[in-house]
Protein backbone atom coordinates (compact mmCIF):
# COMPACT_ATOMS: atom_id res chain seq x y z
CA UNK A 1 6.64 41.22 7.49
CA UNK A 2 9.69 38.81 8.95
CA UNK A 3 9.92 38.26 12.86
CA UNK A 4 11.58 40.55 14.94
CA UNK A 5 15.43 39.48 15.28
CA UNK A 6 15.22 37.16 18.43
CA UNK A 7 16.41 38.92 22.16
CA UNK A 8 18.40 37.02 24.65
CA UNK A 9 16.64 36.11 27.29
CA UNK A 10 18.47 34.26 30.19
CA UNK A 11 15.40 33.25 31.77
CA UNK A 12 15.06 30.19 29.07
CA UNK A 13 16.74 27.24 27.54
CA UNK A 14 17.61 23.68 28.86
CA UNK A 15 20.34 25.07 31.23
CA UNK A 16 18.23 27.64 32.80
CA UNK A 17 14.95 25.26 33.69
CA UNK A 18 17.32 22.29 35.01
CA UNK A 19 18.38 24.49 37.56
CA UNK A 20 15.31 26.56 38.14
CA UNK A 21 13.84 23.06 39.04
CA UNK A 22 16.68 22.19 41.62
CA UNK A 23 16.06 25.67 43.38
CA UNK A 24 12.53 25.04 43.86
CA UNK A 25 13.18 21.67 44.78
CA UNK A 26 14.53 23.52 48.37
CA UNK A 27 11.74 25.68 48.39
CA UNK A 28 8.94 22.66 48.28
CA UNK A 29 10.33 20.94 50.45
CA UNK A 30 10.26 23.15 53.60
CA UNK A 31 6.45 23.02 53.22
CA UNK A 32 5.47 21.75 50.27
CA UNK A 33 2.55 24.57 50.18
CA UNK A 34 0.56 25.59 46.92
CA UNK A 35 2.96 28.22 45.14
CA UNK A 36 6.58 26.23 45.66
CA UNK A 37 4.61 22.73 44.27
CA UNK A 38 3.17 24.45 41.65
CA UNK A 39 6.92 26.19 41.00
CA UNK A 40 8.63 22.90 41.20
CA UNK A 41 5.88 21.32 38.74
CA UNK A 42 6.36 23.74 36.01
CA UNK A 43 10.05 23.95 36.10
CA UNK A 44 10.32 19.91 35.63
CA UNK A 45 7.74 20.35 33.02
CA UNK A 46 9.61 22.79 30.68
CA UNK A 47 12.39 20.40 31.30
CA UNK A 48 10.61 17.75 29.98
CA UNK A 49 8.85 19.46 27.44
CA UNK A 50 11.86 20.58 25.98
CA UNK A 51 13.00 16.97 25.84
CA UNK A 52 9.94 15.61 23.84
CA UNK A 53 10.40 18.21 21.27
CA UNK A 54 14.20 17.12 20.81
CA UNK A 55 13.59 13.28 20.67
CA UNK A 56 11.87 13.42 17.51
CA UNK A 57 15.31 15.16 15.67
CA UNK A 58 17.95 13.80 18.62
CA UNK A 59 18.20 10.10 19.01
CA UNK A 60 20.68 10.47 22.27
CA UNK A 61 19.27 8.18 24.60
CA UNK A 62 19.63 10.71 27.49
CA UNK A 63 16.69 12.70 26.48
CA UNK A 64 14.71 9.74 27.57
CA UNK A 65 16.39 8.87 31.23
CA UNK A 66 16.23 12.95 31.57
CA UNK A 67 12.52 12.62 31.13
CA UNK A 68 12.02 9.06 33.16
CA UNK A 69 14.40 10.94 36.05
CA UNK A 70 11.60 13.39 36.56
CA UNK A 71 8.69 11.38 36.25
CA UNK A 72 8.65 9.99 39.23
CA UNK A 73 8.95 13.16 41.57
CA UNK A 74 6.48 15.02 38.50
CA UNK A 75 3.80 12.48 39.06
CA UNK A 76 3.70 12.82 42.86
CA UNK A 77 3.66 16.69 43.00
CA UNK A 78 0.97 16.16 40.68
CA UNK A 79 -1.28 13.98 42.86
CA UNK A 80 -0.70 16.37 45.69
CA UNK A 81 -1.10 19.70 43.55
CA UNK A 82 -4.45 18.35 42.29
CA UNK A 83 -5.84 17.83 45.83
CA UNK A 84 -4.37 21.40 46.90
CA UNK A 85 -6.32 22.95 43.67
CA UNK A 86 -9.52 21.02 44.81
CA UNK A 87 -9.22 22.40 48.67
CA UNK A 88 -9.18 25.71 46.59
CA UNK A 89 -12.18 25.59 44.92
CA UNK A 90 -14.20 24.07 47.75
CA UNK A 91 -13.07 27.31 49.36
CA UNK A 92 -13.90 29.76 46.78
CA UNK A 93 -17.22 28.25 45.71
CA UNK A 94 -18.77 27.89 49.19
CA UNK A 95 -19.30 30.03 52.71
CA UNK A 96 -17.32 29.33 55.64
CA UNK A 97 -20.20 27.81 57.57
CA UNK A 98 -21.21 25.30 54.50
CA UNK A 99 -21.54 21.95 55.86
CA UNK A 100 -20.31 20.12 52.10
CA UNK A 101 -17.24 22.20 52.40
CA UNK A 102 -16.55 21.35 55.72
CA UNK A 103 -16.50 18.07 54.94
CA UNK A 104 -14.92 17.87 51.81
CA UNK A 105 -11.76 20.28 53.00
CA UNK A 106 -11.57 17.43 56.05
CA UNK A 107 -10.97 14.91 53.40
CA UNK A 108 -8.87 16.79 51.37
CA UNK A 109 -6.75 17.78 54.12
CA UNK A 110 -6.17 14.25 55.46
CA UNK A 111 -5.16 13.36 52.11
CA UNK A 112 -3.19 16.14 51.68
CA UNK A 113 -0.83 15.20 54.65
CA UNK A 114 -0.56 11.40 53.22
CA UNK A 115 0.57 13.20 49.97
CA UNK A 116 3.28 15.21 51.40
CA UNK A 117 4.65 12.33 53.09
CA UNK A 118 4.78 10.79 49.85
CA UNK A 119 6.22 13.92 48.44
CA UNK A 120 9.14 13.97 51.08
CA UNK A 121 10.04 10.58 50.28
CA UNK A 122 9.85 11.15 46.30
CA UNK A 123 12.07 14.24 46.53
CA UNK A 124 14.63 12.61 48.81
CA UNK A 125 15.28 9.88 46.28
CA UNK A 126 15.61 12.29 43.58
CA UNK A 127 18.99 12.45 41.50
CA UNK A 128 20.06 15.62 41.59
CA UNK A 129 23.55 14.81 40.88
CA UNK A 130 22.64 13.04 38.20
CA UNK A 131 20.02 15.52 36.94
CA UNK A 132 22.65 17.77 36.75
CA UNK A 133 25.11 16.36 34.77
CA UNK A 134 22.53 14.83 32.09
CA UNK A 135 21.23 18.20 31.61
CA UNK A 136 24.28 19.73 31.25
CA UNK A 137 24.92 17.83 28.68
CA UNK A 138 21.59 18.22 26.73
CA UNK A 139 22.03 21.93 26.75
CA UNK A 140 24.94 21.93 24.78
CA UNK A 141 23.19 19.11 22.07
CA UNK A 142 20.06 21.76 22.34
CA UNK A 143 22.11 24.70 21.40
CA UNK A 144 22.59 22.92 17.79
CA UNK A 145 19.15 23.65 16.53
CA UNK A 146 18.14 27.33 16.10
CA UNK A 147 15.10 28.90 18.07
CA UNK A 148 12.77 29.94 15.19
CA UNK A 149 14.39 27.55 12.92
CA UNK A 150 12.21 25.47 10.30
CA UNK A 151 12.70 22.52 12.59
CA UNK A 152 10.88 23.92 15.49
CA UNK A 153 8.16 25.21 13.05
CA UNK A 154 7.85 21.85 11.58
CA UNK A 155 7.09 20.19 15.39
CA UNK A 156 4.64 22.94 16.15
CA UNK A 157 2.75 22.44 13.18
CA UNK A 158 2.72 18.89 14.36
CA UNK A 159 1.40 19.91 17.92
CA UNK A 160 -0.86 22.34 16.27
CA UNK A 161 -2.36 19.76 13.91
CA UNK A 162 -2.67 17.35 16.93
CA UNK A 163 -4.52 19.28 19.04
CA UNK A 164 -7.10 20.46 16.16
CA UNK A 165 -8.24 16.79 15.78
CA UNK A 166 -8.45 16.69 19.44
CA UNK A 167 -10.26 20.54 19.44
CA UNK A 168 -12.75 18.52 16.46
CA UNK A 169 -13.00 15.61 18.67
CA UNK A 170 -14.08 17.23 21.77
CA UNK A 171 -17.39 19.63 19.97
CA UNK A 172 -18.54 16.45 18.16
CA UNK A 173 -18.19 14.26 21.68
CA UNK A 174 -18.73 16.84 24.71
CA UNK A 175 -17.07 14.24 26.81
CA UNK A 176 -15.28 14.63 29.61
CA UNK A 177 -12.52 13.12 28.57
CA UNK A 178 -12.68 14.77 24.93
CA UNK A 179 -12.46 18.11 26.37
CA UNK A 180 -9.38 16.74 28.95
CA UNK A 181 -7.59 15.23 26.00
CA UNK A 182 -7.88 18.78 23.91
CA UNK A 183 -6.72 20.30 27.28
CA UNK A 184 -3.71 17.76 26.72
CA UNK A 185 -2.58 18.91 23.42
CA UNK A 186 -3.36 22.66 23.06
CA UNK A 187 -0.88 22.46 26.43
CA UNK A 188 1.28 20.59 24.73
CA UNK A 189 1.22 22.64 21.43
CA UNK A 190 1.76 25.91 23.74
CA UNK A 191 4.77 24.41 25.62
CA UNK A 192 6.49 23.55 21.90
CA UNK A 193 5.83 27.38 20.98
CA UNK A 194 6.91 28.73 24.52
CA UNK A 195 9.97 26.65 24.12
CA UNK A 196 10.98 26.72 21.10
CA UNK A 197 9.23 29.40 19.25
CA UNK A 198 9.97 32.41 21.24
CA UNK A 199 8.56 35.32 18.70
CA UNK A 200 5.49 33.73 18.30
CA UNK A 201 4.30 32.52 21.89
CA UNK A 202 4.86 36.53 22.41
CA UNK A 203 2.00 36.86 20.34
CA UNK A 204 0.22 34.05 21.35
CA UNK A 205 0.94 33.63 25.18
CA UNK A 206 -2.38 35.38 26.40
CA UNK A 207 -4.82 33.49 24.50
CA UNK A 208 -3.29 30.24 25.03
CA UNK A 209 -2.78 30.60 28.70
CA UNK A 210 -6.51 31.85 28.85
CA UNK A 211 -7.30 28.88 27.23
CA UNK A 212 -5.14 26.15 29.00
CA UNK A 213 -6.79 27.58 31.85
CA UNK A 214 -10.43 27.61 31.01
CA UNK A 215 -9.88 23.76 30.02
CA UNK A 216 -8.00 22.91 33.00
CA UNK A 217 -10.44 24.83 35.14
CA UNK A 218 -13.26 22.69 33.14
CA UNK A 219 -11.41 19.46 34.51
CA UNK A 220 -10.63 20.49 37.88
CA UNK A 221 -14.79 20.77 37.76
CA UNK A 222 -15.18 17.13 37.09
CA UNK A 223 -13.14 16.29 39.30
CA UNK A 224 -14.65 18.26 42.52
CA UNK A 225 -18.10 16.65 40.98
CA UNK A 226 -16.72 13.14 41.16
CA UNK A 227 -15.32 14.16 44.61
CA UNK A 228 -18.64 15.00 45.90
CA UNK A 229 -20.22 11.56 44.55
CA UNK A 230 -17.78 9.93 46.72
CA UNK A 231 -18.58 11.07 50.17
CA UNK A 232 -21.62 9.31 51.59
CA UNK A 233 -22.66 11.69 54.09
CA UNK A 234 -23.49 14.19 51.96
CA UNK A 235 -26.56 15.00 51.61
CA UNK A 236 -29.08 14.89 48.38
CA UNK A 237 -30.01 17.90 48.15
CA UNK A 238 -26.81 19.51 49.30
CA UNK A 239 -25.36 17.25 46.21
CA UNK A 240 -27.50 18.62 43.96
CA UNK A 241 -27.07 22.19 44.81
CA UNK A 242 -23.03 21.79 44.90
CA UNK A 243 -23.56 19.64 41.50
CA UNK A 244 -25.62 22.94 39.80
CA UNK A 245 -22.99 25.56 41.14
CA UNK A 246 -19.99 23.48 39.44
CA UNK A 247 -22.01 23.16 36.13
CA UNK A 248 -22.47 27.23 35.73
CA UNK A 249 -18.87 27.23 36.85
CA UNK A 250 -17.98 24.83 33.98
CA UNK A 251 -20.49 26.29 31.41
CA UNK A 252 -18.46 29.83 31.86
CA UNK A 253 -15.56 27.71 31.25
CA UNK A 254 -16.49 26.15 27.81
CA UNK A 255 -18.26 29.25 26.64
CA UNK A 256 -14.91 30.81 27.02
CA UNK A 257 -13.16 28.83 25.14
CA UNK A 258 -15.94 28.38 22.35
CA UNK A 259 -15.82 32.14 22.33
CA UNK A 260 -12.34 32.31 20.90
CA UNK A 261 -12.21 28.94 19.09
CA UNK A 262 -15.25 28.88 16.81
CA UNK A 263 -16.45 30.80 13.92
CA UNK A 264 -15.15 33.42 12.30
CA UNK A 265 -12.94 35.18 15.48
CA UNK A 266 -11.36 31.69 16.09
CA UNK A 267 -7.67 31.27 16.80
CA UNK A 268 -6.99 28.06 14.69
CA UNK A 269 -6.44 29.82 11.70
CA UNK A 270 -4.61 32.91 13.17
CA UNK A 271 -1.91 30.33 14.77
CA UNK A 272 -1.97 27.98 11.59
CA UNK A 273 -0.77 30.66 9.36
CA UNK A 274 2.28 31.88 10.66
CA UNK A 275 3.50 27.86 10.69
CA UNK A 276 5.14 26.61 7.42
CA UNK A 277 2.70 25.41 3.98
CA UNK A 278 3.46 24.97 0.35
CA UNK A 279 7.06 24.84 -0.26
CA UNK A 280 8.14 26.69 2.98
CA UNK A 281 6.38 23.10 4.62
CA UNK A 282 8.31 21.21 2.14
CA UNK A 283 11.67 22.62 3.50
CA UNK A 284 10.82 22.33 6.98
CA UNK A 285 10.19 18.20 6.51
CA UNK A 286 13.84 18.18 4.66
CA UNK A 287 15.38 20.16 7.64
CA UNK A 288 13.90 18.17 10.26
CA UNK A 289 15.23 14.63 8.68
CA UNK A 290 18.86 16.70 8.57
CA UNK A 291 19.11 17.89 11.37
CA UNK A 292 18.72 13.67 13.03
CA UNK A 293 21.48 13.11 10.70
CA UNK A 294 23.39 15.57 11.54
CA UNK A 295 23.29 14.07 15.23
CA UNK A 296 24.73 10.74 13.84
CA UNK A 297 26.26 11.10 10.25
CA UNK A 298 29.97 11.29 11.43
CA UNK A 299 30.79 13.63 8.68
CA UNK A 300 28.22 15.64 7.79
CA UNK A 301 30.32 18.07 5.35
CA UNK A 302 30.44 15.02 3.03
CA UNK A 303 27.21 13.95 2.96
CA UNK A 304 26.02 17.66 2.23
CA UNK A 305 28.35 17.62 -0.73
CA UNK A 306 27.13 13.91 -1.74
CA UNK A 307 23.22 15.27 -1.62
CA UNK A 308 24.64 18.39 -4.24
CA UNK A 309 26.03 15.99 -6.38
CA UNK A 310 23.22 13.60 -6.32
CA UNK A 311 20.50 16.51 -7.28
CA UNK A 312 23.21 17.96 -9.80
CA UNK A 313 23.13 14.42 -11.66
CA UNK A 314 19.36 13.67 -11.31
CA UNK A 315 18.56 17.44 -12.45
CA UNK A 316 20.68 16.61 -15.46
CA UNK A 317 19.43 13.19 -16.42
CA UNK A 318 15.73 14.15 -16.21
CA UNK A 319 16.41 16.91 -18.53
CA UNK A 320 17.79 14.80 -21.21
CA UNK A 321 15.09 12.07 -20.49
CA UNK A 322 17.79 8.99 -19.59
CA UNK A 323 15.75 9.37 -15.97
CA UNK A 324 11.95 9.49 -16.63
CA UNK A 325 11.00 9.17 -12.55
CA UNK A 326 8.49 11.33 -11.18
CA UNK A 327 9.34 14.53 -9.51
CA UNK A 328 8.36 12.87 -6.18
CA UNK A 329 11.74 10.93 -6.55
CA UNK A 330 13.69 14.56 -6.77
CA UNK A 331 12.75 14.83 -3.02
CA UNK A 332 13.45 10.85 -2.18
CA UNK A 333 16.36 11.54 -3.30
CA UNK A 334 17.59 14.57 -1.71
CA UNK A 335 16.58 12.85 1.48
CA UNK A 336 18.64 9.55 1.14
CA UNK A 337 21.67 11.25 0.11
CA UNK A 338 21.00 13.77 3.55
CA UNK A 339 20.49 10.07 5.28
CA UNK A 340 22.98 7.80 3.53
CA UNK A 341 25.95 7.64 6.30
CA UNK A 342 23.75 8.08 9.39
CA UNK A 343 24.50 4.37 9.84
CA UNK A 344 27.82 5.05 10.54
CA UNK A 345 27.23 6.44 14.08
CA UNK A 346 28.05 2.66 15.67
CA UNK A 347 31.20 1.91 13.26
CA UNK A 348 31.20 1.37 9.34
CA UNK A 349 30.79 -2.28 9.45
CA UNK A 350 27.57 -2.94 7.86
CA UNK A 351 26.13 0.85 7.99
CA UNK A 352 23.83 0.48 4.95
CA UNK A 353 21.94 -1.80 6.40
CA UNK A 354 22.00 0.08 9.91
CA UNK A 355 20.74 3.04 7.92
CA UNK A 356 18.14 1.28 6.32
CA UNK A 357 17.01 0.08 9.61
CA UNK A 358 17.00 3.49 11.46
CA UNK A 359 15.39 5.50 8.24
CA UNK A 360 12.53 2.61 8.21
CA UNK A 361 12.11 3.43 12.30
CA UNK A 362 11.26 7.23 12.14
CA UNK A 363 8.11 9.03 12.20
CA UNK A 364 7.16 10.67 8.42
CA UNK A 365 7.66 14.12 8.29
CA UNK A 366 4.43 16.32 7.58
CA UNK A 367 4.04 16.11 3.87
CA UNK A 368 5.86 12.27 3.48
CA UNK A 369 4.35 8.98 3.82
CA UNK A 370 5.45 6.09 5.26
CA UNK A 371 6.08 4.51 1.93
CA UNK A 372 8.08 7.29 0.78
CA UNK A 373 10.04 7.54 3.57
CA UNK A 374 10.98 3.80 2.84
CA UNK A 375 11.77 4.26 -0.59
CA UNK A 376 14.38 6.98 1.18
CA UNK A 377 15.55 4.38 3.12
CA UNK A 378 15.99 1.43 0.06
CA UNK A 379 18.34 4.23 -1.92
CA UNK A 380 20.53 4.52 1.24
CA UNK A 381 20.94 1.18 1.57
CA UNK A 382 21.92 0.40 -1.95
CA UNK A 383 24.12 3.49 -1.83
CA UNK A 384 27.39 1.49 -1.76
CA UNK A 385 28.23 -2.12 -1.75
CA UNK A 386 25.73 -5.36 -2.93
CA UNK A 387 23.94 -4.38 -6.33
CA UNK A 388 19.95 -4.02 -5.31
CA UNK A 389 17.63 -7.26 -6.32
CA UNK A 390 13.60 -5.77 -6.06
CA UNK A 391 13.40 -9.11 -4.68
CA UNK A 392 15.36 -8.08 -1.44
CA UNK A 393 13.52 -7.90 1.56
CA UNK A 394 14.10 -3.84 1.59
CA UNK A 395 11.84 -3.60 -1.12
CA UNK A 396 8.65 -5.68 0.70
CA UNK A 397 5.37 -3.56 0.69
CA UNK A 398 6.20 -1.47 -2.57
CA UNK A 399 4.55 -1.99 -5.60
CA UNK A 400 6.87 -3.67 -8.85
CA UNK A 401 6.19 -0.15 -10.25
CA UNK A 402 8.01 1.48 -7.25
CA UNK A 403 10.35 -1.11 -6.83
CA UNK A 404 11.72 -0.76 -10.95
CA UNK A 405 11.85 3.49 -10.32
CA UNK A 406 13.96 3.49 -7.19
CA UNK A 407 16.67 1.38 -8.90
CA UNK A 408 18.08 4.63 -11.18
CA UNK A 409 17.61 6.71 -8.19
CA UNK A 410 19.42 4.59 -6.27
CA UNK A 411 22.21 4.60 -9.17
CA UNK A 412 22.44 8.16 -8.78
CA UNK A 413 23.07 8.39 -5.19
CA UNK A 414 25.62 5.40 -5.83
CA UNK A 415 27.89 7.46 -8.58
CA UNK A 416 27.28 10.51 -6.55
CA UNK A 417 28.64 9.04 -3.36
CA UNK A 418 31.88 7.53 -5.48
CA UNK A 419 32.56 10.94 -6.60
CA UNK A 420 33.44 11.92 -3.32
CA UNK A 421 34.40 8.42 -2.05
CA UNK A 422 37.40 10.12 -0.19
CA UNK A 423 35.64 12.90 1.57
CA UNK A 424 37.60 15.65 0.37
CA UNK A 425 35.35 17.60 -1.91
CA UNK A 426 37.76 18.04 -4.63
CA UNK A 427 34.97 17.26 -7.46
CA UNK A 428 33.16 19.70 -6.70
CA UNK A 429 30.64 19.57 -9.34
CA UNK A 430 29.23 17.08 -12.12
CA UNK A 431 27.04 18.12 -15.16
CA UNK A 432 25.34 15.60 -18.18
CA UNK A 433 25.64 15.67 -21.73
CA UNK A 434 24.14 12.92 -23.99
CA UNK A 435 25.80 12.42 -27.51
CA UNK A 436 25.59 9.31 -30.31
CA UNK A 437 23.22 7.54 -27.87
CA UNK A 438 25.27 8.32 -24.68
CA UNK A 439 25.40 9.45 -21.15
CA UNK A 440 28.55 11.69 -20.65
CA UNK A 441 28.89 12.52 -17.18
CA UNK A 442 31.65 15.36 -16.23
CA UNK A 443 33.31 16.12 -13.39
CA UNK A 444 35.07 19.17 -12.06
CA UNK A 445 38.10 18.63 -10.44
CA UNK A 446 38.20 14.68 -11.33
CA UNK A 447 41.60 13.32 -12.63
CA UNK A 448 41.21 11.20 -15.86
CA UNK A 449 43.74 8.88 -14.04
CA UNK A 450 43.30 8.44 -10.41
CA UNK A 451 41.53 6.24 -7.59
CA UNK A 452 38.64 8.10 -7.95
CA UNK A 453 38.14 7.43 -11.70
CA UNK A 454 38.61 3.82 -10.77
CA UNK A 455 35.95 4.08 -8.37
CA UNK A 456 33.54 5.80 -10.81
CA UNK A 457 34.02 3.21 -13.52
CA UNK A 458 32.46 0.65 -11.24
CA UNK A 459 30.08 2.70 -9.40
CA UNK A 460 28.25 3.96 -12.97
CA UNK A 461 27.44 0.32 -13.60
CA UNK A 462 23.64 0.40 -11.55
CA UNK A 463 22.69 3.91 -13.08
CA UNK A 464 23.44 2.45 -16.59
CA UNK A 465 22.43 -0.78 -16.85
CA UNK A 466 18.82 0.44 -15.27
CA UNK A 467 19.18 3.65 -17.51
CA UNK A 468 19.48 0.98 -20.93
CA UNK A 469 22.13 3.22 -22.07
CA UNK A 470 26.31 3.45 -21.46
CA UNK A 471 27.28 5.98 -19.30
CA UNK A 472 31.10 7.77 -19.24
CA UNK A 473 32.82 9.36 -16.99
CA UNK A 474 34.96 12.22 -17.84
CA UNK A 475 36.59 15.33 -16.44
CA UNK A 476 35.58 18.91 -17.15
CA UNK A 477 37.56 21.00 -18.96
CA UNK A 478 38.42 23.83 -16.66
CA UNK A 479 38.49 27.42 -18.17
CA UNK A 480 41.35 29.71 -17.01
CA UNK A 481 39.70 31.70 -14.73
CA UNK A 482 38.02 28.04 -13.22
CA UNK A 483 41.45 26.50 -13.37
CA UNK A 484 42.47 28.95 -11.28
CA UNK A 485 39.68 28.95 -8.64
CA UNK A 486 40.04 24.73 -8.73
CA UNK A 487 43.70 25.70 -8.13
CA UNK A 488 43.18 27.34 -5.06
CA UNK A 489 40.37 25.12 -3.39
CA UNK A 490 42.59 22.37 -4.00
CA UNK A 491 45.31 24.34 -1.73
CA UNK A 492 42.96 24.98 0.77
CA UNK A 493 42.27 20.95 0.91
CA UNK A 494 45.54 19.83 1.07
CA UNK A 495 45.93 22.55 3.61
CA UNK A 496 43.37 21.58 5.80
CA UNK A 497 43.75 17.77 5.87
């Protein structure tokens, strides 16, 4: 059954958070007490949340000095919310006339007034001007990308997959810091979904606050333990009696979460499936390197057109067998065409080899390797301009195997990309024929005579000299009914340029 058709809800988004986060700013500071920290806290952390699931599709820099603005003021509420939560347990785990928790709450309220100090100071020097306008402007960038869509899928598999090492790590270790780190990323992996995956953190909000909790609750234990160790007037025995209270505490804790995470009942699975696999996973990776192009290809239209025209002609040559790559090189393909022009971005002077550059610098989608993703990056380059050599330094790290097969593909992206070398669209589609040993290539809406053609008979020269046969460019013939329909796209071009 498909998800519900999202609601509007105006309690969410970039927008919303950025200012939640300056109102609670006022609140904190009048007191900085418990509930307004812990406000302010959250409402920075959605914030930046938010911004480490857009950095991985959204190279604007601003996502970054968003994120280092609120560091600074984060990481002191932090210090001071963790001694608050630790004044809270020594309160709920002992009597009023305990002498350990008199002694600890003295220490934890002497550093509590140091940390508020602190806090003042922090909040004083905090941006808020600036805040303002940066997030402005990254809630109108954030508005591109669809709640729900396959992109935001695609990260929280990659939070989900994260935190299952770290959920494997943790059982096999039973360290302190295994069972902090899996804290980490099944937080991290809920903020993603809470974020960005409304429909399903409906479903899944209970459980994974339950757990967040138990494993936070877990490491707010080892810390009061540790806190104890510190203070030398505490008695042995009143040591060891705190010391067994906190490990029953903590037991409860990871029973909890073992409870819902292991064995048959466990939640791994339940979350996993409703995330792309297969081809669904396939089309998520392809949508997630699109939509980063999309934030720096300057015309996006014609690379779209450009990747159509590319699969068109390497659907057509496999069939005939004048391309004999395998089908891996289908989906390289697709890719570099979707990244060819995202070099563009800082002028067109020497944007092939920008491209290459920034493809080569990005993370693999699930599903790609690294060495896939830089055979992407070699057909972009060679997508225009100097003929490719498998001696260029582009090619370094792939095999002479590899090397030899990306040289057709990249001949196909080349003639593809000189079809529309005008960015108007008016060939609007290209089909093979082979005949008496050749490659006939046609095109739909190309003039036998024209700058285009010109263009063509130079750019075919890669694709057939690595194909070992000629290749020809020619124009379709154009039923009357298709003549017609050409007819009036090509009004609607000329009308819209």
């Amino acid at each position: 059954m498909p998800p519900a058709p999202p609601t509007h809800d105006n309690k969410a988004g970039l927008a919303y958070w950025a200012q939640r986060a300056l109102e609670e700013c006022d609140k904190a500071s009048q007191e900085f007490a418990p509930d307004p920290v812990h406000d302010l806290r959250v409402a920075i952390r959605r914030c930046r949340s938010m911004a480490d699931g857009f950095l991985s599709v959204d190279p604007e820099s601003a996502w970054k000095e968003m994120k280092r603005l609120g560091k600074t003021l984060f990481s002191s509420l932090g210090d001071l919310r963790d001694v608050q939560v630790m004044s809270e347990w020594v309160t709920r785990l002992s009597e009023p006339d305990d002498s350990v928790r008199r002694v600890l709450l003295e220490t934890l309220g002497q550093k509590e007034g140091q940390l508020k100090a602190a806090a003042q100071e922090t909040l004083r020097n905090f941006d808020r001007k600036r805040w303002t306008a940066l997030n402005a402007r990254l809630a109108r960038r954030a508005s591109r990308v669809p709640l729900e869509g396959l992109v935001f899928q695609h990260l929280a598999l990659e939070r989900w997959m994260e935190a299952h090492e770290l959920h494997r790590q943790a059982l096999r270790n039973r360290t302190q810091v295994g069972y902090h780190q899996l804290r980490i990323g099944i937080k991290r992996f809920r903020y993603m979904c809470e974020n960005f995956l409304p429909q399903r953190h409906q479903k899944w909000a209970k459980d994974l606050r339950e757990l967040q909790d138990a494993l936070g609750e877990v490491h707010d234990f080892d810390v009061l333990k540790a806190t104890i160790k510190a203070q030398p007037g505490i008695e042995a025995e009143d040591r060891e009696r705190w010391n067994k209270r906190i490990a029953g505490e903590r037991q409860q804790r990871l029973d909890l979460y073992r409870q819902k995470m292991l064995g048959k009942s466990s939640l791994w699975p339940v979350w996993r499936a409703e995330l792309p696999s297969g081809s669904s996973l396939e089309q998520a990776a392809m949508e997630k390197l699109r939509t980063w192009a999309s934030f720096l290809d300057p015309d996006v239209n014609h690379s779209a057109h450009v990747t159509r025209l590319a699969l068109q002609l390497y659907d057509g040559l496999s069939k005939n067998g004048t391309v004999t790559a395998g089908a891996e090189y289908r989906r390289i393909l697709e890719a570099a065409a979707i990244l060819h022009e995202v070099g563009r971005s800082r002028g067109p002077e020497g944007h092939r080899k920008r491209a290459y550059s920034m493809i080569r610098r990005l993370k693999p989608p699930l599903g790609w390797s690294a060495e896939e993703l830089q055979c992407a990056a070699v057909i972009a380059r060679y997508h225009g301009g100097m003929l490719p050599q498998t001696s260029n330094s582009a090619f370094v790290g792939l095999t002479p195997k590899r090397r030899r097969a990306l040289l057709p593909i990249a001949g196909i992206l080349r003639l593809a990309d000189a079809f529309d070398f005008f960015h108007d669209r008016k060939i609007d589609q290209v089909s093979v024929e082979q005949r008496d040993g050749m490659v006939i290539v046609y095109g739909r809406g190309l003039q036998g005579i024209s700058p285009v053609a010109e263009r063509l008979a130079r750019a075919r020269y890669l694709l057939e000299t690595t194909c070992g046969c000629p290749i020809m460019i020619r124009p379709q013939a154009l039923k009357p009914a298709t003549a017609s329909h050409a007819a009036g796209h090509a009004r609607e071009v000329a009308a819209g340029s």
